[in-house]
C-alpha atoms as a PDB file:
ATOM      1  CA  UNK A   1      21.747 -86.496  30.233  1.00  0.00           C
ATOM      2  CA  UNK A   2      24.477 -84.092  28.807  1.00  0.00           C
ATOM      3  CA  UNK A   3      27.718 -82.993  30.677  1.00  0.00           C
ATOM      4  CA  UNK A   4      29.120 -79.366  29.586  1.00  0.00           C
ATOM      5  CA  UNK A   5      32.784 -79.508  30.570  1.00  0.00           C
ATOM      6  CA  UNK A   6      34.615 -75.576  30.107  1.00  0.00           C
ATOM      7  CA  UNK A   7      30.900 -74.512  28.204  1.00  0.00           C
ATOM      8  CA  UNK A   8      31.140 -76.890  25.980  1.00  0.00           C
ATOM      9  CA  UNK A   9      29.166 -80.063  25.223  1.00  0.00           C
ATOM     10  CA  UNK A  10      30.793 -83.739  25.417  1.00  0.00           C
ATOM     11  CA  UNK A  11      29.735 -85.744  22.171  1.00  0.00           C
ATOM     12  CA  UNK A  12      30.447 -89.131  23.312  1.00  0.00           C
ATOM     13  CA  UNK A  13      32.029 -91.332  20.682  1.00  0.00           C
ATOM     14  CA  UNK A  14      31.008 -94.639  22.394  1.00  0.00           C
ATOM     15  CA  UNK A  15      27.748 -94.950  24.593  1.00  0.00           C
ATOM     16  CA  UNK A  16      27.488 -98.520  26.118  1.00  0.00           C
ATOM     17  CA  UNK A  17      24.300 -99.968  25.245  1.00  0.00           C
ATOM     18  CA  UNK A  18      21.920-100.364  28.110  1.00  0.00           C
ATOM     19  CA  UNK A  19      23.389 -98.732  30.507  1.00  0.00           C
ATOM     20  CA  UNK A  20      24.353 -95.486  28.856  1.00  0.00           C
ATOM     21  CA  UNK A  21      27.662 -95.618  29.919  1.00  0.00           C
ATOM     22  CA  UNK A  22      30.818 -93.007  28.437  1.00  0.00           C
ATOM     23  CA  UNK A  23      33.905 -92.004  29.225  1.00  0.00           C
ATOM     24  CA  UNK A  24      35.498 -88.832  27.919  1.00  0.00           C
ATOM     25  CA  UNK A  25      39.692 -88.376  28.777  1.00  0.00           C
ATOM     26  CA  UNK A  26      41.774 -85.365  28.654  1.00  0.00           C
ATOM     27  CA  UNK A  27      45.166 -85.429  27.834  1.00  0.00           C
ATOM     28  CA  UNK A  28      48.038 -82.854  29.818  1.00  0.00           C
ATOM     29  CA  UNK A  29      47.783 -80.671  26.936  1.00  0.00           C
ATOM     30  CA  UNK A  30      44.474 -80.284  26.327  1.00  0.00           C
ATOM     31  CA  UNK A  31      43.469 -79.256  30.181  1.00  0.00           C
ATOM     32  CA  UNK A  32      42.701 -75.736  30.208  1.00  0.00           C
ATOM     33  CA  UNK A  33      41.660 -74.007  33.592  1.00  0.00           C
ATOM     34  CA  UNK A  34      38.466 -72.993  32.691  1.00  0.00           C
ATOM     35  CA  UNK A  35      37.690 -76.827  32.494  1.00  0.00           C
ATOM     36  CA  UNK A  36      37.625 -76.662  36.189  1.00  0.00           C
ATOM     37  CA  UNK A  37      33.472 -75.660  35.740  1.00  0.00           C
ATOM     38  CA  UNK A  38      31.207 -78.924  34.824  1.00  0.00           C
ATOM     39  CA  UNK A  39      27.758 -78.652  34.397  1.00  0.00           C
ATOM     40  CA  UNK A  40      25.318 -82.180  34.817  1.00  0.00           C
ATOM     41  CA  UNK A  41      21.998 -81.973  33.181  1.00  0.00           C
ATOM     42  CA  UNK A  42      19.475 -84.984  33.344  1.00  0.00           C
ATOM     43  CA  UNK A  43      15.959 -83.493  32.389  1.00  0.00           C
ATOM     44  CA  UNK A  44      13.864 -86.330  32.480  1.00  0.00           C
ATOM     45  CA  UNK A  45      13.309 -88.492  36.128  1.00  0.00           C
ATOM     46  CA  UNK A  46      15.458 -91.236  37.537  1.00  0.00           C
ATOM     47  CA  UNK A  47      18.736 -92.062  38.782  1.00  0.00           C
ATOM     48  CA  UNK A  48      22.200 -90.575  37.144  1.00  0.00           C
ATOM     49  CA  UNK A  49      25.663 -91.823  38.629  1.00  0.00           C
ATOM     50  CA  UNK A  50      29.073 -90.479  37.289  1.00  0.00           C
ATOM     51  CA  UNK A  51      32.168 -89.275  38.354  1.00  0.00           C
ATOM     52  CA  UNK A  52      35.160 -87.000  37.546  1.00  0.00           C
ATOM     53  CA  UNK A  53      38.884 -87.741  38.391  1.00  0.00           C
ATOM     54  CA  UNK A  54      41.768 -85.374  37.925  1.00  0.00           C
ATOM     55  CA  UNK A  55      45.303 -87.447  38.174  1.00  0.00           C
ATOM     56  CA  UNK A  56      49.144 -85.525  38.144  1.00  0.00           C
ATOM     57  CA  UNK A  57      52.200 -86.110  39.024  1.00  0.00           C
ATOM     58  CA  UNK A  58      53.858 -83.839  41.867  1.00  0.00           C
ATOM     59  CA  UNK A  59      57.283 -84.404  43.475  1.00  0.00           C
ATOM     60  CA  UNK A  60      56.483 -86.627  46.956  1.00  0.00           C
ATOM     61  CA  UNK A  61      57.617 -84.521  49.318  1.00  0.00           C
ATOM     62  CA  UNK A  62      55.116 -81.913  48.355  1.00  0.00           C
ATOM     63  CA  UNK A  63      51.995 -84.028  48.892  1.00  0.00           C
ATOM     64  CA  UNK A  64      50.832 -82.889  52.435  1.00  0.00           C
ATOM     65  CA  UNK A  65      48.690 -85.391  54.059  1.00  0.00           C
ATOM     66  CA  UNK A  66      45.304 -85.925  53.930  1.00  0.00           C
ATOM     67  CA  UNK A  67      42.652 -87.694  55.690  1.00  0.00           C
ATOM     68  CA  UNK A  68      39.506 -87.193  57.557  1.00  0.00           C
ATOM     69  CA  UNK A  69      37.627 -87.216  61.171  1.00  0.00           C
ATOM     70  CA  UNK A  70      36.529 -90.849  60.050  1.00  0.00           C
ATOM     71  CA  UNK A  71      40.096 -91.581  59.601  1.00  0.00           C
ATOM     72  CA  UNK A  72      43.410 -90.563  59.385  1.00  0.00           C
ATOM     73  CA  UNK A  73      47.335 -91.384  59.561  1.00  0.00           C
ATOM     74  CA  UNK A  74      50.281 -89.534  60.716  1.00  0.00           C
ATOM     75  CA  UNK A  75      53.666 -90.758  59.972  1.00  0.00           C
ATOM     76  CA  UNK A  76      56.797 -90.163  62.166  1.00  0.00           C
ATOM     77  CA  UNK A  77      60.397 -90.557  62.011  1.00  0.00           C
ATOM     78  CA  UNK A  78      62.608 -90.950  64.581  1.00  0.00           C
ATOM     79  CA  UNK A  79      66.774 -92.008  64.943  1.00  0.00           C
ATOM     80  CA  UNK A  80      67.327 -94.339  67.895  1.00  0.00           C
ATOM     81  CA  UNK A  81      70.263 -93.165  70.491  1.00  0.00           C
ATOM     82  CA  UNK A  82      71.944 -95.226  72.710  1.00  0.00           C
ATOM     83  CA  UNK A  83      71.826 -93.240  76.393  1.00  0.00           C
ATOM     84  CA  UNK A  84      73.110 -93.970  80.069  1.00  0.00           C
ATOM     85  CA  UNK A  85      69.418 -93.713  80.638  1.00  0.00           C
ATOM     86  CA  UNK A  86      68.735 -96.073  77.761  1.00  0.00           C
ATOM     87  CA  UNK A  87      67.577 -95.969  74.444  1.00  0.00           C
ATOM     88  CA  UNK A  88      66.123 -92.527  73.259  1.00  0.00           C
ATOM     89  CA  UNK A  89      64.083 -91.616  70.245  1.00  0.00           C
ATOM     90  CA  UNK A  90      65.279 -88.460  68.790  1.00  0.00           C
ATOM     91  CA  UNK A  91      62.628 -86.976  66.224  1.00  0.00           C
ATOM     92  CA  UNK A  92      64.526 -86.457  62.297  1.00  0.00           C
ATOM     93  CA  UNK A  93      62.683 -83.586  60.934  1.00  0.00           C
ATOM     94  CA  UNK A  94      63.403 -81.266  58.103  1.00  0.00           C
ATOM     95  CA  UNK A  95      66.340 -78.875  59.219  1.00  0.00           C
ATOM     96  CA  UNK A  96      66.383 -80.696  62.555  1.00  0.00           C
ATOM     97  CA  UNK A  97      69.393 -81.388  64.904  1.00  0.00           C
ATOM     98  CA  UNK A  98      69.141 -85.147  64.475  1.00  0.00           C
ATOM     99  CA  UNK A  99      71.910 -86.212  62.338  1.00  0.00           C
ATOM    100  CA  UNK A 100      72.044 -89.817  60.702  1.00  0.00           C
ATOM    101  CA  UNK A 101      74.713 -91.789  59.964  1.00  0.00           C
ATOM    102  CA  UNK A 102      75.614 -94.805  58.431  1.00  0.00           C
ATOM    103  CA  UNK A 103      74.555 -97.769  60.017  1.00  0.00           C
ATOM    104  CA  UNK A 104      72.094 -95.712  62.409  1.00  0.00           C
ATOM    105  CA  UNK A 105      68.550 -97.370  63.674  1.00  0.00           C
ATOM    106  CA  UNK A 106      65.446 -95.690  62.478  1.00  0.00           C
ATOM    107  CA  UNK A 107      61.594 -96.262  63.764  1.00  0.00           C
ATOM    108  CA  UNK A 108      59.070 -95.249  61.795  1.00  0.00           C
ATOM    109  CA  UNK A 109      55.954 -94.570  63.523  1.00  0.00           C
ATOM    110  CA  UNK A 110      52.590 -94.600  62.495  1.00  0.00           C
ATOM    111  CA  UNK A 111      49.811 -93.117  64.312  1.00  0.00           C
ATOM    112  CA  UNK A 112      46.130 -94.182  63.190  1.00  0.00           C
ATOM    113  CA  UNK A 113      43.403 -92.515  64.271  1.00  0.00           C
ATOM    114  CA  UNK A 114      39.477 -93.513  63.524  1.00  0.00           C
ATOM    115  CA  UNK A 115      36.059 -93.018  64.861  1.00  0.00           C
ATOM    116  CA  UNK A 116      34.453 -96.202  64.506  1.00  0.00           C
ATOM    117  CA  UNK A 117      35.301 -99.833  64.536  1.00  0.00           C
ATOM    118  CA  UNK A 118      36.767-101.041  60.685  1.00  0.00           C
ATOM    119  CA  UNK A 119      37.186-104.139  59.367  1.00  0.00           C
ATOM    120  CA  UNK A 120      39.789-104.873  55.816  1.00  0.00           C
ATOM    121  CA  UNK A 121      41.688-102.064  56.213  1.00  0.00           C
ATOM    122  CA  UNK A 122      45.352-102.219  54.046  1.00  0.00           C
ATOM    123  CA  UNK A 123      48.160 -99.901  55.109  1.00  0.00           C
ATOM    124  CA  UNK A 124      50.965 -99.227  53.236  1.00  0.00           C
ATOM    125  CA  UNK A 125      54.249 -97.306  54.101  1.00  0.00           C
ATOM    126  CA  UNK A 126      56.783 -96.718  51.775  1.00  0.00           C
ATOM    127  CA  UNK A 127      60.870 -96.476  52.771  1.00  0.00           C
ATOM    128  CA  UNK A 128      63.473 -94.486  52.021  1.00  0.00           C
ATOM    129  CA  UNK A 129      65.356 -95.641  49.389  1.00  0.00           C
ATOM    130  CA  UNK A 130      68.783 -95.711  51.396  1.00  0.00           C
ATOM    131  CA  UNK A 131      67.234 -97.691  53.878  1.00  0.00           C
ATOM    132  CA  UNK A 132      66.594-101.652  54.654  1.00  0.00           C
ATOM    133  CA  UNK A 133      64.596-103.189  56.825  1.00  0.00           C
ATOM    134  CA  UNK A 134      65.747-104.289  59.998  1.00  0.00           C
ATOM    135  CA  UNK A 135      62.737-107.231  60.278  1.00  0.00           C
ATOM    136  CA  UNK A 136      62.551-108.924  57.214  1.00  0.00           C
ATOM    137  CA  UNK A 137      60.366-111.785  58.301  1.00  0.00           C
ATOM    138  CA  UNK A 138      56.532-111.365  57.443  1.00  0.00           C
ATOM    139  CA  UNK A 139      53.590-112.133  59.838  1.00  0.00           C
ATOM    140  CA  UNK A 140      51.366-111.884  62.470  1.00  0.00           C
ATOM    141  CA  UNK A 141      51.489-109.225  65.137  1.00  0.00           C
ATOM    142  CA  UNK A 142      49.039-108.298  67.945  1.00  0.00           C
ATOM    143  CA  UNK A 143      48.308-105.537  70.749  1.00  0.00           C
ATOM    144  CA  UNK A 144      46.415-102.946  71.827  1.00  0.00           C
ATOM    145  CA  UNK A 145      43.643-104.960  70.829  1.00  0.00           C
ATOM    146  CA  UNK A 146      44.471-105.294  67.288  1.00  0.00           C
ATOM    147  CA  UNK A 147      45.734-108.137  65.057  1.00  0.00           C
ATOM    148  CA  UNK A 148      47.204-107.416  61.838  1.00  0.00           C
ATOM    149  CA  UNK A 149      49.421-109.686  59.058  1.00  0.00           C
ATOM    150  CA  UNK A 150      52.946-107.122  58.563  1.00  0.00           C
ATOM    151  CA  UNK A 151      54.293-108.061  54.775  1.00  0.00           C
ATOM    152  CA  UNK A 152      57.803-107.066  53.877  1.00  0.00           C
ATOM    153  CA  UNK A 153      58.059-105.553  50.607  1.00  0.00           C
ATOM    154  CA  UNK A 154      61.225-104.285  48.162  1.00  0.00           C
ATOM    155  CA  UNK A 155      59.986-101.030  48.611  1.00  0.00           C
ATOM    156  CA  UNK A 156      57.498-100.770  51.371  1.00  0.00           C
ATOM    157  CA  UNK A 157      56.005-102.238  54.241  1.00  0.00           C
ATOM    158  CA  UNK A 158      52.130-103.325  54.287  1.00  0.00           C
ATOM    159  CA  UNK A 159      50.205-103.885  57.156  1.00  0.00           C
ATOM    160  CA  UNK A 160      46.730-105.613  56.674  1.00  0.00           C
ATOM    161  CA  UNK A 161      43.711-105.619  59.369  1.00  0.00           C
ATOM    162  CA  UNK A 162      41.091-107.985  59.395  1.00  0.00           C
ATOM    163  CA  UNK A 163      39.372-105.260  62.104  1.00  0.00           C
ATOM    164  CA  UNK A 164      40.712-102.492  64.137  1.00  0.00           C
ATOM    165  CA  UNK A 165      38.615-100.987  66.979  1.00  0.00           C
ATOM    166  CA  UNK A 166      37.944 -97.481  66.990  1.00  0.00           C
ATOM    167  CA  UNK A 167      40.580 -95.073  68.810  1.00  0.00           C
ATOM    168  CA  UNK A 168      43.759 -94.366  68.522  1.00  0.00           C
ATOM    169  CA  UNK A 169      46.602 -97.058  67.709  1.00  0.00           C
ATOM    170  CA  UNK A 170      50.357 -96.816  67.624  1.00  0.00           C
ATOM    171  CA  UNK A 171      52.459 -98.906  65.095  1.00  0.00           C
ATOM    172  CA  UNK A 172      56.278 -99.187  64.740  1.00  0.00           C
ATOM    173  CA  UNK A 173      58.802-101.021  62.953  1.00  0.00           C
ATOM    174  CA  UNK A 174      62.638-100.486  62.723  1.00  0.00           C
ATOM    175  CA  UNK A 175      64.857 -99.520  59.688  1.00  0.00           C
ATOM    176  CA  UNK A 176      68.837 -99.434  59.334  1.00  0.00           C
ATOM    177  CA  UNK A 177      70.491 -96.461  57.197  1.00  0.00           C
ATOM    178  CA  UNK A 178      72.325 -98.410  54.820  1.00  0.00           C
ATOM    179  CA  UNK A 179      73.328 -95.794  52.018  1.00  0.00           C
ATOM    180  CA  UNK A 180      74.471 -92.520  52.191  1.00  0.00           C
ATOM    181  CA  UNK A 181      72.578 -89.497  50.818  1.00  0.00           C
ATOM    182  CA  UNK A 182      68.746 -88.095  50.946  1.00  0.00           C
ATOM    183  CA  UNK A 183      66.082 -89.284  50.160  1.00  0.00           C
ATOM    184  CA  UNK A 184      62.042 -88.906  50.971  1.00  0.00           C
ATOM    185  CA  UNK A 185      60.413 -91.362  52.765  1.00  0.00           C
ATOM    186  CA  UNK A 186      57.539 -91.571  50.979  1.00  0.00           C
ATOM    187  CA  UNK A 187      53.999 -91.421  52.410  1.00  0.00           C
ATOM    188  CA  UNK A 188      51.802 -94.030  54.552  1.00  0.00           C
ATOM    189  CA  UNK A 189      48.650 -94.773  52.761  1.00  0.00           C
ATOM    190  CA  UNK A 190      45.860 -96.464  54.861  1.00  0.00           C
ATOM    191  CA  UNK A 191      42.616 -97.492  53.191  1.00  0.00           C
ATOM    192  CA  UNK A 192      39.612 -99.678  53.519  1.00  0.00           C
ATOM    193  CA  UNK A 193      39.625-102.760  50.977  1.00  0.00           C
ATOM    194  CA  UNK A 194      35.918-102.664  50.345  1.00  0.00           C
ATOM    195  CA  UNK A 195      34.586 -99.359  50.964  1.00  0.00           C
ATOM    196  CA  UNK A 196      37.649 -97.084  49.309  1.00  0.00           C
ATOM    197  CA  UNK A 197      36.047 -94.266  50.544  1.00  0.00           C
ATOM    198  CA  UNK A 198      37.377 -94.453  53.545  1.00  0.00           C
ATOM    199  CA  UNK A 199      41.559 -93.574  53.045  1.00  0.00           C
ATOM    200  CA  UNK A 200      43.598 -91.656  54.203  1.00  0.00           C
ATOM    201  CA  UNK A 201      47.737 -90.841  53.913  1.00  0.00           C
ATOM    202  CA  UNK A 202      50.086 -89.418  55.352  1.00  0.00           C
ATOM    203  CA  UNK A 203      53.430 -86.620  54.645  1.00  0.00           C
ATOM    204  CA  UNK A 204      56.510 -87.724  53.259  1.00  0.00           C
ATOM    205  CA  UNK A 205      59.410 -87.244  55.717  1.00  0.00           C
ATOM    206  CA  UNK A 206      62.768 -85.686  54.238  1.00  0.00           C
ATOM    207  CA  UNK A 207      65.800 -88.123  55.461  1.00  0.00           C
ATOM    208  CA  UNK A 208      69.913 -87.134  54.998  1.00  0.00           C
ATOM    209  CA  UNK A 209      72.152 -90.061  55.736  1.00  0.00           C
ATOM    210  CA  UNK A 210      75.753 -88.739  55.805  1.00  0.00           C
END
């Protein structure tokens, strides 16, 4: 089997014996565009597997979300008000009229959607840096027909699902502004533990504590 990468031919340096397995890496510098065109050849019969993987770096709040019909996760961000009516959940969006101040309530809430029943899915959702949690105690949590373990971490909050039914299912936890200034929320990352395949993550939400 060869691999053509840009028109030209990769001359492994190491081939594991046996298997036939190589790896080739690029560095930053030495990615050119046309590199973008790969060409797998395998003349002779049998089974090939391999795999290409492009990583960069990208400031978070530019890294829309992405998911599929099989699965996906939406991530919302809302300021709690105090009303005559009682509380009210007032959406903070980029450019939006909810202002947040210092000491404020937040919910963050994330909406899961999936087409079949999973089982060892892992959630993650990261926090704004100016932010703390407002439940710091770790553990079990049901409804909807769910059960999942919640684990509070420096940085983000992890959610962890030994099954969850197909549908549509609605998770929220609280956060207190506790810092002046903005910062991104980061994204909610939801994946399963033993078939990776199936992930999916959310948008970053822009937050301005004043």
């Amino acid at each position: 089997m060869t691999v053509d990468v840009g028109g030209e031919r990769i001359e492994p340096a190491k081939v594991e014996a046996g298997t036939g397995f190589f790896e080739e890496r690029f560095t930053r510098r030495e990615i050119k565009p046309e590199m973008a065109t790969i060409t797998v050849t395998k003349p002779d019969k049998g089974l090939a597997f391999g795999g290409v993987h492009w990583q960069y770096l990208d400031d978070i709040s530019k890294v829309p979300a992405a998911g599929r019909e099989e699965l996906a996760i939406e991530k919302q961000l809302f300021v709690k008000r105090m009303t005559k009516a009682g509380p009210e959940l007032v959406p903070v969006r980029q450019g939006g009229e909810a202002k947040v101040e210092l000491g404020d309530e937040l919910v963050v809430r994330l909406v899961v959607t999936s087409d079949r029943d999973y089982e060892f899915l892992e959630l993650a959702d990261h926090r704004p840096s100016i932010t703390e949690p407002v439940d710091v105690l770790s553990g079990w949590r049901f409804g909807d027909g769910a059960a999942w373990y919640v684990a509070i971490r420096d940085a983000a909050t992890q959610l962890f699902f030994e099954r969850l039914p197909r549908g549509t299912h609605v998770f929220e936890y609280s956060l207190r502004a506790a810092h002046r200034g903005t910062a991104s929320s980061g994204f909610a990352n939801i994946q399963s533990r033993y078939a990776p395949e199936f992930n999916a993550h959310s948008a970053s939400v822009n937050l301005e504590v004043k």
